[in-house]
Every structure is written in structure tokens, then in C-alpha cells.
Protein backbone atom coordinates (compact mmCIF):
# COMPACT_ATOMS: atom_id res chain seq x y z
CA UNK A 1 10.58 23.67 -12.66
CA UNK A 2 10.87 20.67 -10.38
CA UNK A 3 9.11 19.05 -7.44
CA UNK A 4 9.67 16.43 -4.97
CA UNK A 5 6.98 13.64 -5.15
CA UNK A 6 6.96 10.36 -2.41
CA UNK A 7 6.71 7.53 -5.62
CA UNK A 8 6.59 4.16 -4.07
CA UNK A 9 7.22 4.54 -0.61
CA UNK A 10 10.48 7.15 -1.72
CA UNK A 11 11.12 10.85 -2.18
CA UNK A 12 11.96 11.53 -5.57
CA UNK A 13 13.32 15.24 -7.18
CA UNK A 14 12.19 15.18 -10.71
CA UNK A 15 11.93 17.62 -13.34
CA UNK A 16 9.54 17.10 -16.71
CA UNK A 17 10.98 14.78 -18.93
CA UNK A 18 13.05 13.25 -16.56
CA UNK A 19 13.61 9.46 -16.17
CA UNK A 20 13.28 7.73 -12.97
CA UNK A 21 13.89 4.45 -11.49
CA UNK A 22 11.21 3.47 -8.19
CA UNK A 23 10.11 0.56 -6.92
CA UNK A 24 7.75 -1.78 -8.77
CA UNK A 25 4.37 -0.05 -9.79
CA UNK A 26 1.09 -1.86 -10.25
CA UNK A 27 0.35 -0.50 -13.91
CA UNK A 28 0.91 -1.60 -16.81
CA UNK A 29 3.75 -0.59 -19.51
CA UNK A 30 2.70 2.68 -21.44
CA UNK A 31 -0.03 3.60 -19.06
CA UNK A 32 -0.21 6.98 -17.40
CA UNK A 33 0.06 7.70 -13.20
CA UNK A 34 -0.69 10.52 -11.59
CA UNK A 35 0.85 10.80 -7.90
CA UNK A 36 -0.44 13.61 -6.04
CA UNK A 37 2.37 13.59 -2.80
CA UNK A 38 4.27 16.54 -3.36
CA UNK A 39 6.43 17.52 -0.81
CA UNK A 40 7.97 21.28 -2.56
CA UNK A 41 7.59 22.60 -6.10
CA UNK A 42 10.11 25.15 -7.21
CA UNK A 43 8.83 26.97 -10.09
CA UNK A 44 11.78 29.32 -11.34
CA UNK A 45 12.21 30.49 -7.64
CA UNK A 46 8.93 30.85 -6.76
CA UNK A 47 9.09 27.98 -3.67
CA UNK A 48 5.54 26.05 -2.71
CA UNK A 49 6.31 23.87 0.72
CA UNK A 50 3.62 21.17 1.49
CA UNK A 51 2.18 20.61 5.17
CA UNK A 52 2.92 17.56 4.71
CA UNK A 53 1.75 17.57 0.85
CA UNK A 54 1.13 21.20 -1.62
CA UNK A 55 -2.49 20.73 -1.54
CA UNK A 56 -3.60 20.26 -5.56
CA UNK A 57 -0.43 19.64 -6.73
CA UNK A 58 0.00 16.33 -8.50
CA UNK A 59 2.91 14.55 -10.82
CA UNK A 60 2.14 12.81 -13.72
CA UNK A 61 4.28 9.97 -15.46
CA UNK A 62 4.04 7.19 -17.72
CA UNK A 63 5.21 3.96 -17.38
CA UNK A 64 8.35 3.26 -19.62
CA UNK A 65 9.11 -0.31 -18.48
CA UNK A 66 9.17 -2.92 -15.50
CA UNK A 67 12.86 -4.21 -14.92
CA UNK A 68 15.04 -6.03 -12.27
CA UNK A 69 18.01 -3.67 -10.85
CA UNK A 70 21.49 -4.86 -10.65
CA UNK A 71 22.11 -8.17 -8.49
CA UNK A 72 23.63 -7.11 -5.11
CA UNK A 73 25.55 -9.35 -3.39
CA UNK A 74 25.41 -10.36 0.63
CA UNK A 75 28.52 -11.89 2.09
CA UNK A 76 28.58 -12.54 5.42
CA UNK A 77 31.77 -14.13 7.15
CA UNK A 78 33.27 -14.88 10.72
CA UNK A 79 36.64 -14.42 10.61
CA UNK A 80 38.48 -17.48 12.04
CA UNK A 81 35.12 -19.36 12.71
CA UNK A 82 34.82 -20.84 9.12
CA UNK A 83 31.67 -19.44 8.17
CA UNK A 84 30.62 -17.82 4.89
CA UNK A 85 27.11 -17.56 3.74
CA UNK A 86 26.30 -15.93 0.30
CA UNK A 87 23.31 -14.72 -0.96
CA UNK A 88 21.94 -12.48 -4.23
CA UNK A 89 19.02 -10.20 -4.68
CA UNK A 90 17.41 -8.58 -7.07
CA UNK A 91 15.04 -5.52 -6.92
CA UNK A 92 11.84 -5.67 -8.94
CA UNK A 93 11.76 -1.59 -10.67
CA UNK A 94 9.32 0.57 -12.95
CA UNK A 95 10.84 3.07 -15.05
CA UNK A 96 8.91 5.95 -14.90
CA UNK A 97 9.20 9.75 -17.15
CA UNK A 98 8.01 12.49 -16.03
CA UNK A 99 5.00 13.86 -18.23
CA UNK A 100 3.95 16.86 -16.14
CA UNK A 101 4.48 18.76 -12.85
CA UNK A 102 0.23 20.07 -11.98
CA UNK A 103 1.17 22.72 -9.33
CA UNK A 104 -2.16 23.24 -8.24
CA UNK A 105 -6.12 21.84 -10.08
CA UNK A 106 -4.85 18.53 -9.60
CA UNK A 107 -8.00 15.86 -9.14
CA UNK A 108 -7.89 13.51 -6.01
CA UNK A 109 -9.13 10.10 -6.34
CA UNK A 110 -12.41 9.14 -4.98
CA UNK A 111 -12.56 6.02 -5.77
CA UNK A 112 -10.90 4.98 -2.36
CA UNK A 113 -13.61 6.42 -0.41
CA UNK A 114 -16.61 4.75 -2.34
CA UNK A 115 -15.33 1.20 -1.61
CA UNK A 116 -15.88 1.51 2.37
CA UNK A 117 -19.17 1.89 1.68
CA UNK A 118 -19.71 -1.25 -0.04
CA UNK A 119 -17.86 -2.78 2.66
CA UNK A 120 -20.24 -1.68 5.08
CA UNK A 121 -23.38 -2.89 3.21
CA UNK A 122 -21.80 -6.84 3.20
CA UNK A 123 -20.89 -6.41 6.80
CA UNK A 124 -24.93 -5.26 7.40
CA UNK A 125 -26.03 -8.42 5.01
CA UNK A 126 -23.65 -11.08 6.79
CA UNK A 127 -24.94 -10.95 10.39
CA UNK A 128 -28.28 -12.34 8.55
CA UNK A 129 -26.47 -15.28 6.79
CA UNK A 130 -24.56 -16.13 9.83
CA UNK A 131 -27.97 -17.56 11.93
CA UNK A 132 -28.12 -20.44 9.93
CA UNK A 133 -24.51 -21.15 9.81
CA UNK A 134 -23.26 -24.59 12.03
CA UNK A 135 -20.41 -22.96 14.43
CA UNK A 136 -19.26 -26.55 15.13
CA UNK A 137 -17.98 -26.93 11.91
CA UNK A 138 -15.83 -24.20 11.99
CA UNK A 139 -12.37 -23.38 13.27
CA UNK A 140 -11.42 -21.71 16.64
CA UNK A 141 -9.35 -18.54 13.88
CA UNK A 142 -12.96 -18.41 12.11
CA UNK A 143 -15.03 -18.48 15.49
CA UNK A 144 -12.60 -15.96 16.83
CA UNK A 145 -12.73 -13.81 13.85
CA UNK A 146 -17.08 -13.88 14.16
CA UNK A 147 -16.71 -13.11 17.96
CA UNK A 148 -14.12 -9.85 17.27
CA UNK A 149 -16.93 -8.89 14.57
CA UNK A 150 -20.06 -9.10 17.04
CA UNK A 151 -17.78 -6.98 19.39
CA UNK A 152 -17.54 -10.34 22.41
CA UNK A 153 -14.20 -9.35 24.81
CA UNK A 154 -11.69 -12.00 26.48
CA UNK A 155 -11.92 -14.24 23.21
CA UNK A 156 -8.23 -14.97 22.89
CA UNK A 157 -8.27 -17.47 26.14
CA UNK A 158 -11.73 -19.08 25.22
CA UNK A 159 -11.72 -22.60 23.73
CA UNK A 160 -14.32 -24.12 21.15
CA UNK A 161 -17.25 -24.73 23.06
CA UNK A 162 -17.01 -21.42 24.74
CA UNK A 163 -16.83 -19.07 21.86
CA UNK A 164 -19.55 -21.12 20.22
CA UNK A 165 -21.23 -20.48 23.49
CA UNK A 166 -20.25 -16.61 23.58
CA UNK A 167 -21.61 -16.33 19.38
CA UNK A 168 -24.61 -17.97 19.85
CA UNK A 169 -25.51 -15.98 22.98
CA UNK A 170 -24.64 -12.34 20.89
């Protein structure tokens, strides 16, 4: 059995108990991830295709270690011109195996879609705090960003006075 999974911003074709390199995760070392992008699962010929993802399907991994890949080298030269610049990098990677392949009663996260809500609720609260606040004292990027919020147009050619003029007015 195998699947391809999008890990990191790449498509990856793993199998269980495989070891993968991808780009640096946010977790720590030992923990266990659960990516739920599949693209395809083959399961002994029996082929699922995602539109774009198999819906319930999910990868799990755990975290084997956080590394730096080989150094690659950039050489740039002008032939004849006398110029040579040098430079090194170094990509940040996770090492990842491949615990299980879920092809279908895989959870989704809801954790994402709680936090909007909370943003919400401070948005509702900070219109109240903002009636006592002194405009003057703030910067044209701060005004601007308090006029885009209360929804004023045409703020991007206004000057200081005017978009206190504009806030207080809204």
C-alpha cells in the first residue's frame, strides 16, 4: 500500500515505514503528525484518486529528527568581466517515518475553525476601546489600518489630519 500526501508544501509517495526527508515541521522530535492531503492511495491495485484530496484519508508520521541538508553551492560568474560571487545554503529538514496510511475515518481538525470566532468577538470589543483612544498620537500605518477596519474608502492618498478627520466622523 502507498499514497501520495502534499507534506510541507511537496508531494511525497510514501509507503508505511518509510523514511522521508520534507521541509522543516513545526513539532517537536518524537511527536506524532497526521496530514490529511492525499492526492491517490493504491491499496494492492485497488486505486482511490482525490478531487483534489481522497476525502477521509489521512497519513500519519512521527517525527524522527530536525536536520540541515547538504550545503549547496551558488557560483555565479561573467566570463571575461571579472566577476565571481559565491554563496552557500543550507536547507532546514524534518525527518519524518511513516506510521500509517488511514484510507478513509480519518478525523479533520477543528481547531482551525474555532479560532475565527474568537477573532470576531475582539474585533466586536475593540470598536468600544477605540472612542477613548487620542488619534493624534498615532501613526498615519495605524490610522490607516483603523480606517480599512471601519470600512472608510480613498485612505491611501489622505494625510494625518484627514484620516483623523475621516475616523472620528465613522
Amino acid at each position: 500500500m502507498y499514497a501520495i500526501v502534499e507534506m510541507a508544501g511537496q508531494q511525497f509517495k510514501v509507503a508505511k515505514d518509510q523514511k522521508v526527508f520534507v521541509h522543516r515541521l513545526d513539532a517537536k522530535e518524537g511527536s506524532k503528525v497526521s496530514f490529511d492531503r492525499v492526492l491517490f492511495i493504491d491499496d494492492n491495485g485497488s486505486v482511490t484518486i482525490g478531487a483534489p484530496v481522497v476525502e477521509g484519508a489521512a497519513v500519519e508520521v512521527k517525527v524522527l529528527q530536525h536536520l540541515k541538508g547538504d550545503k549547496v553551492i551558488v557560483f555565479k560568474k561573467k566570463r571575461r568581466k571579472g566577476y565571481q560571487k559565491q554563496n552557500g545554503h543550507r536547507q532546514y529538514l524534518t525527518e519524518v517515518s511513516i506510521e500509517n496510511i488511514v484510507s478513509s475515518g480519518a478525523k479533520k481538525a477543528t481547531a482551525k475553525k474555532a479560532a475565527p470566532k474568537k477573532e470576531e468577538a475582539k474585533k466586536v470589543e475593540a470598536p468600544a476601546k477605540e472612542a477613548s483612544v487620542d488619534f493624534s498620537s498615532m501613526t498615519v500605518a495605524e490610522l490607516k489600518e483603523v480606517a480599512k477596519d471601519k470600512g472608510i474608502s480613498g485612505i491611501s492618498s489622505m494625510k494625518k489630519a484627514e484620516l483623523i478627520e475621516a475616523i472620528s466622523k465613522a
